[in-house]
Structure formats: structure tokens, C-alpha cells
Protein backbone atom coordinates (compact mmCIF):
# COMPACT_ATOMS: atom_id res chain seq x y z
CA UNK A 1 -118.64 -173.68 -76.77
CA UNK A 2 -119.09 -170.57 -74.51
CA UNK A 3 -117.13 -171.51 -72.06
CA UNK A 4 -113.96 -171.04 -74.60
CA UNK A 5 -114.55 -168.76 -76.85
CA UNK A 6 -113.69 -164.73 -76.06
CA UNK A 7 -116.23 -162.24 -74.01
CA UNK A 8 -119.09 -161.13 -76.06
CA UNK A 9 -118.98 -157.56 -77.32
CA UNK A 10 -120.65 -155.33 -74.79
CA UNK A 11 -123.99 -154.09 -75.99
CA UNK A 12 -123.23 -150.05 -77.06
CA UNK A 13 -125.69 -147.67 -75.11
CA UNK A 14 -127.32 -145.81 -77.97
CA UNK A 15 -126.37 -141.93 -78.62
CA UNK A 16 -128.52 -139.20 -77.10
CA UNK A 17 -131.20 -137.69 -79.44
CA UNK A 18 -130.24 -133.71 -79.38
CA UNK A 19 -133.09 -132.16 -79.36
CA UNK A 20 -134.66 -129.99 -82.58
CA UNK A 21 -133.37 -126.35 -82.63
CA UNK A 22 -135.97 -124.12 -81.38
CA UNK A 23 -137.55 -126.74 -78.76
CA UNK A 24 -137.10 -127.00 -75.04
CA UNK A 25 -135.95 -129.77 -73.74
CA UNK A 26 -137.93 -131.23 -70.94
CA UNK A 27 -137.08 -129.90 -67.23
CA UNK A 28 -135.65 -132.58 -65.01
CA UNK A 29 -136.89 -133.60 -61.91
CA UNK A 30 -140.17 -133.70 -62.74
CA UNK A 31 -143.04 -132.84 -64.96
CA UNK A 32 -143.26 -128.55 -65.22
CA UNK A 33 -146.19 -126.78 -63.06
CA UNK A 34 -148.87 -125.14 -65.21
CA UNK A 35 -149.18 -121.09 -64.12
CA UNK A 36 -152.98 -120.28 -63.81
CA UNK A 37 -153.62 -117.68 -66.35
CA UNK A 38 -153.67 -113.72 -65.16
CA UNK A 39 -157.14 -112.30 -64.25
CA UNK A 40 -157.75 -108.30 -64.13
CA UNK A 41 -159.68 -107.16 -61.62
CA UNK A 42 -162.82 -105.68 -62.36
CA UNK A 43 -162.71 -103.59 -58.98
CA UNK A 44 -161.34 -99.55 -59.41
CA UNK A 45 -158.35 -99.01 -57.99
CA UNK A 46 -158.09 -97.73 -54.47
CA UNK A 47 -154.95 -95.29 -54.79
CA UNK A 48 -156.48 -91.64 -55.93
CA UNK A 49 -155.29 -90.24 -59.08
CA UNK A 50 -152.95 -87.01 -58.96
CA UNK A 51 -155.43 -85.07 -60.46
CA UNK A 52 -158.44 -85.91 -58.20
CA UNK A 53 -155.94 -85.10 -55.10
CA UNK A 54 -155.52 -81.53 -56.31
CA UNK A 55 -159.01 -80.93 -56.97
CA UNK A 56 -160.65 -77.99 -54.31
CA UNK A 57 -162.50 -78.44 -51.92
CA UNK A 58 -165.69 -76.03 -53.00
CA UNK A 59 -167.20 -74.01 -50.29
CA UNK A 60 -171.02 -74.46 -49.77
CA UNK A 61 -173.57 -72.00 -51.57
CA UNK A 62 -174.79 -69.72 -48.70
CA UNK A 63 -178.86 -70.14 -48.70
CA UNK A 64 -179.40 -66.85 -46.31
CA UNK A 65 -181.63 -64.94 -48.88
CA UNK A 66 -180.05 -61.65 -50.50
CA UNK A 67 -181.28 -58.62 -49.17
CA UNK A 68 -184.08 -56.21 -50.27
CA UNK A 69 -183.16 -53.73 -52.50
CA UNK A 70 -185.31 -50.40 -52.07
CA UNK A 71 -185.55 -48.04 -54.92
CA UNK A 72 -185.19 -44.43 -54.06
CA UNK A 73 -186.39 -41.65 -56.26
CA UNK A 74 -183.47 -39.24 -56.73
CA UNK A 75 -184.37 -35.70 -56.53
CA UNK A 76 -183.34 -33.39 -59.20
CA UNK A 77 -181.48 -30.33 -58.79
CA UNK A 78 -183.44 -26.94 -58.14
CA UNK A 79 -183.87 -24.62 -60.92
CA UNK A 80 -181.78 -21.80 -60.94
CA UNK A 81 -184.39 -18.93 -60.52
CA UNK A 82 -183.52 -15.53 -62.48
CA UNK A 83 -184.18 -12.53 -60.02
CA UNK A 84 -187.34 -11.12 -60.09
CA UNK A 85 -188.25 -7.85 -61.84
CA UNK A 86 -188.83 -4.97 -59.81
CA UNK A 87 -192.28 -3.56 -61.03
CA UNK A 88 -192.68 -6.65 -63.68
CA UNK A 89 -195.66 -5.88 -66.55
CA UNK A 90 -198.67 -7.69 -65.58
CA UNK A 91 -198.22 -10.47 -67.96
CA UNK A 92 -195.32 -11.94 -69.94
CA UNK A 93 -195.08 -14.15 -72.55
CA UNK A 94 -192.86 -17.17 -73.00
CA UNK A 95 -192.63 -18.27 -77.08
CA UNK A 96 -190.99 -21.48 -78.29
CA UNK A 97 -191.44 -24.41 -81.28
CA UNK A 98 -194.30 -26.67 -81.04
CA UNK A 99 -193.26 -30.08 -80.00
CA UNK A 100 -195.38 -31.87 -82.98
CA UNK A 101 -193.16 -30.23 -86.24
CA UNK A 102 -195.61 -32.62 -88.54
CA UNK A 103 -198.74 -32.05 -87.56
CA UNK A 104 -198.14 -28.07 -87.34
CA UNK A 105 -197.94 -25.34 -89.84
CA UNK A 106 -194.37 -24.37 -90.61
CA UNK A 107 -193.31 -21.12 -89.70
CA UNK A 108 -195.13 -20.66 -86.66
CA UNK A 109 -194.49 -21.02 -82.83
CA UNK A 110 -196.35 -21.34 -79.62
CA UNK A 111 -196.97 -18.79 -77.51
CA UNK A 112 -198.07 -18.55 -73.51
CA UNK A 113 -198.18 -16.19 -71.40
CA UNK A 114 -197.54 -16.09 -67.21
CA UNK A 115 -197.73 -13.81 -64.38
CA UNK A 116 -194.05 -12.94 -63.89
CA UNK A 117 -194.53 -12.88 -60.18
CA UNK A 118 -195.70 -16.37 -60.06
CA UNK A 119 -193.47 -17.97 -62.61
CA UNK A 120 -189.89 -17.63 -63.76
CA UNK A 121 -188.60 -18.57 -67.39
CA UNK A 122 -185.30 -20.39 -67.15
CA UNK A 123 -184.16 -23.62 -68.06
CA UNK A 124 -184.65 -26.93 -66.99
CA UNK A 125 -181.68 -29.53 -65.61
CA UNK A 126 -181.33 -30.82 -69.69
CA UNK A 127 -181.31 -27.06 -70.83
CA UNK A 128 -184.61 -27.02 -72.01
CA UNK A 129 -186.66 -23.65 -71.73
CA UNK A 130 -189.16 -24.23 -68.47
CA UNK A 131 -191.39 -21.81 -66.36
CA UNK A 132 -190.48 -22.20 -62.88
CA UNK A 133 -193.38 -21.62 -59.32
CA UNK A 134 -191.37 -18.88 -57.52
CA UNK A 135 -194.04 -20.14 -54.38
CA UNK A 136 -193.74 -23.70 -54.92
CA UNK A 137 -190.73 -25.37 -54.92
CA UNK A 138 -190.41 -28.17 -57.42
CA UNK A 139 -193.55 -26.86 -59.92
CA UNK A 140 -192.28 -26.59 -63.13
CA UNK A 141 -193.97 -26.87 -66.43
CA UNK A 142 -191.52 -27.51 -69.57
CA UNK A 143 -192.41 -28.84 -73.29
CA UNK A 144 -192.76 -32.20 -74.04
CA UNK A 145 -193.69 -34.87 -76.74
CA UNK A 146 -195.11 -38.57 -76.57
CA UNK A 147 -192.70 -41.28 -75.35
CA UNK A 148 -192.87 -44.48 -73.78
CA UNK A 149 -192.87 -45.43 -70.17
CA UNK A 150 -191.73 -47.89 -67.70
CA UNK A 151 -193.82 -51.11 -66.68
CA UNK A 152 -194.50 -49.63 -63.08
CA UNK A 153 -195.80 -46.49 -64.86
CA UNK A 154 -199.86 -46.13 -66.29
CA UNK A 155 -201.52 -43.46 -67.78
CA UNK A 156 -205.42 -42.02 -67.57
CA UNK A 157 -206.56 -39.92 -70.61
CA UNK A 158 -208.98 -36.84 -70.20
CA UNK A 159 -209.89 -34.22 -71.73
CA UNK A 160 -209.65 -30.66 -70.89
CA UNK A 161 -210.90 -27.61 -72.99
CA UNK A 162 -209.66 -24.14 -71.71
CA UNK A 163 -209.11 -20.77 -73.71
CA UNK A 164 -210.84 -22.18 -76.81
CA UNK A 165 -207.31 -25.04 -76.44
CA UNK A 166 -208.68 -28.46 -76.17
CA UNK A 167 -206.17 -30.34 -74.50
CA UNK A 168 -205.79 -34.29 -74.46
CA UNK A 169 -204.80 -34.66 -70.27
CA UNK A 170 -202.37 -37.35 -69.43
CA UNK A 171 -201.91 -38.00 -65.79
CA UNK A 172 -198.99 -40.62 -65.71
CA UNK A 173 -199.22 -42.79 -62.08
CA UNK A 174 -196.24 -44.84 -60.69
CA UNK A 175 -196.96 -47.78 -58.57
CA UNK A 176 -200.20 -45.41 -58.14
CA UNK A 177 -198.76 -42.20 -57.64
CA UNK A 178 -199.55 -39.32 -59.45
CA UNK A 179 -195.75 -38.70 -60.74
CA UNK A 180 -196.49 -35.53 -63.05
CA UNK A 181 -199.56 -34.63 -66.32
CA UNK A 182 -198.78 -33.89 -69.50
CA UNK A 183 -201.02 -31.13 -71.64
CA UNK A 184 -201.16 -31.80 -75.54
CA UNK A 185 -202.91 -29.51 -77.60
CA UNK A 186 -202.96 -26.96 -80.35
CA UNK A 187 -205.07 -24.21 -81.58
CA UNK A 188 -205.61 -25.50 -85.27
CA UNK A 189 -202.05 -23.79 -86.50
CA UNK A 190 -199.31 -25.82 -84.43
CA UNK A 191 -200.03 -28.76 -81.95
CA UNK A 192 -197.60 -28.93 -79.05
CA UNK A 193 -197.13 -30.22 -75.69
CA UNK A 194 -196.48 -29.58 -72.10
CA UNK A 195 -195.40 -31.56 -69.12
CA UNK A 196 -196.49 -30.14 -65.26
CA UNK A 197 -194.18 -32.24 -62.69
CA UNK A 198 -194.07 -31.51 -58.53
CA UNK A 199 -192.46 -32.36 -55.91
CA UNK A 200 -195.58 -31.78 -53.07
CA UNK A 201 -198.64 -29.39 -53.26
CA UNK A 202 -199.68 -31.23 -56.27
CA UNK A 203 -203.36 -29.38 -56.72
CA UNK A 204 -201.87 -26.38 -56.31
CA UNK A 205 -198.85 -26.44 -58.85
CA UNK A 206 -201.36 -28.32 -61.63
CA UNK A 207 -204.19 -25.09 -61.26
CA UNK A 208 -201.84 -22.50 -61.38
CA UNK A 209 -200.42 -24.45 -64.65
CA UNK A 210 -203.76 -24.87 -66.37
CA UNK A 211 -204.06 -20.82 -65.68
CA UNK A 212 -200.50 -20.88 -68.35
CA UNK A 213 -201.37 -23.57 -70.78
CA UNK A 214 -205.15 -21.83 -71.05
CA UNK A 215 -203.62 -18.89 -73.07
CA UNK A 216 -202.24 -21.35 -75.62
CA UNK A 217 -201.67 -19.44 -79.14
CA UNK A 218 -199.57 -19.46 -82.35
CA UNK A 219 -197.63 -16.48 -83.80
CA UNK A 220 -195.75 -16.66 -86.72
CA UNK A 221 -191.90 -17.68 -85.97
CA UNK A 222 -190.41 -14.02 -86.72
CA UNK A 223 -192.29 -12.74 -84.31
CA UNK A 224 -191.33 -14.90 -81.26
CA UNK A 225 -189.51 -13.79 -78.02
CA UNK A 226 -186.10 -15.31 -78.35
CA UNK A 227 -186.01 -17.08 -74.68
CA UNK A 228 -184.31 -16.14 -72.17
CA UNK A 229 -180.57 -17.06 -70.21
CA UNK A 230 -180.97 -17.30 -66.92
């Protein structure tokens, strides 16, 4: 009978599970709230980097065009003249190698020969024996040999036979005016050549320099009239 016997054994509230090493236990109050996941943004930043700040400015590129450059000619010095000879022989003679070694017989030299009261021998601003116009300034014929010339430069070939000399003529033009002629020729013994530059009376200079160049002839070396120092 229940009524007698003792109080029943109260029912033992079972032990709390510990949980498993290395898992959380739940959070109370409530379930926990689930973070969205991070998202980058595809958009470039809007702070400058350090290096872009210190970048220059650059200044614009001017577009005003450059001015023209004009080309002078510069004129050479003038030959230093040697004083004229009082009573001076009719005719002198100015002797020096031929220009063209190859195609002349060794040995021998040119020979020419000027009226010493037209035409000085000295030498020319490189130290070259020339025959200087004591009437016009700036004529001066000096020896020469084939070269090559500037684009703005062109040459027309003719012929000129004087003294028994056949000379090949080159009158060199730049940007189509006459600059200065070159005489090449030889007398079968030595081939050499001359060049005939001026400053103005042109015509004038060039006839009295044929007049020279017409008495082209060789004499053998030994013979030849050391030049002269002015």
C-alpha cells in the first residue's frame, strides 16, 4: 500500500554530455547568424597611388613652326699678293707636278706661263701654289684633281682645245650658279688639272685664265722653277 510505505526515490536528472574536444558548443540564446561571404570589388580604387601623385605635369609641345635657316656662303680670305716687280720680263713661268701622277710620265712637270703684271704666284688659303688677278679681286686659278660634289652642285662637260692642249671643261653650277670651272688636260707627257674660281666679273677672270692654261707644257722635273714664298 502507497499510502504506507516510504517516498519513492526521486528520479536523478541525468549528467551533462561534455562536449568532444575540439567542437564548439552551441551559442545560447539562440541559433548563430550566418555572415554573408566577402565580395571584392571589381571597381579600381579611388585613392591615387604615391607614385602617380609625383608624376610631372609635362608641358605642351609648342606647334609654332621652327624658323628658316638661310645658308650663307662664307667668303674666303684674300690672297696675300707678293709685290709686283718693277720692270717684270714679259712673261713668267709658274712649274709644278701634274695632278694625275698615273696617267703621266714620271719625271716630268707642268709648266705655264703668265703675264706677271696680270697675275701673281702665291699660295692659296690651304698652301697650295695659285696664280692670283692683281685686277680682279677673287680670280684665282690653282691645281686641282677629280672629286665628288654636293647634291645642290651639277656639272656640264665641254670641250676646249687651245695651244695644241685639249682640255675636258667642267663648269660646276650650285642651285644654278656658276660657282667656279675646272680645266683638265695634258699634252701627251703629263695630264693635270686646273680649277678657275671668282668672286664677280666671272667672263672676265675665266678669259684671262684660258690665256694661262693655253700655254700648257711639260718639262722634265730637274728643270722646273722651284715655286715661289710669298
Amino acid at each position: 500500500m502507497t499510502s504506507c510505505g516510504g517516498a519513492a526515490p526521486a528520479t536523478q536528472a541525468p549528467a551533462a554530455t561534455e562536449p568532444a574536444a575540439g567542437t564548439q558548443a552551441p551559442t545560447m540564446g539562440g541559433p548563430a547568424a550566418t555572415e554573408p561571404p566577402a565580395v571584392q570589388s571589381l571597381e579600381a580604387p579611388t585613392r591615387s597611388s604615391p607614385q602617380a601623385q609625383n608624376t610631372p605635369t609635362l608641358e605642351p609641345i609648342s606647334t609654332q613652326p621652327l624658323p628658316a635657316v638661310t645658308r650663307t656662303d662664307t667668303p674666303l680670305p684674300t690672297l696675300e699678293l707678293p709685290t709686283e716687280i718693277v720692270n717684270p720680263p714679259a712673261r713668267m713661268v709658274w712649274d709644278g707636278a701634274p695632278t694625275y701622277l698615273a696617267e703621266s710620265t714620271p719625271g716630268y712637270a707642268f709648266r705655264v706661263t703668265y703675264d706677271p703684271e696680270l697675275w701673281a704666284l702665291t699660295t692659296d688659303q690651304f698652301g697650295d701654289p695659285a696664280l692670283a688677278h692683281r685686277a680682279i679681286p677673287g680670280c684665282v686659278i690653282t691645281v686641282t684633281s677629280g672629286r665628288g660634289l654636293p647634291g645642290n652642285m651639277t656639272v656640264e662637260h665641254d670641250a676646249l682645245q687651245t695651244g695644241g692642249i685639249t682640255f675636258d671643261v667642267g663648269k660646276v653650277y650650285e642651285n644654278g650658279v656658276l660657282k667656279f670651272v675646272t680645266y683638265t688636260g695634258g699634252d701627251g707627257t703629263i695630264i693635270t688639272g686646273f680649277e678657275a674660281r671668282f668672286e664677280d666679273q666671272a667672263d672676265e677672270c675665266l678669259a684671262d685664265a684660258v690665256k694661262v692654261l693655253s700655254t700648257l707644257t711639260s718639262v722634265p722635273a730637274s728643270q722646273a722653277t722651284p715655286t715661289p714664298t710669298p
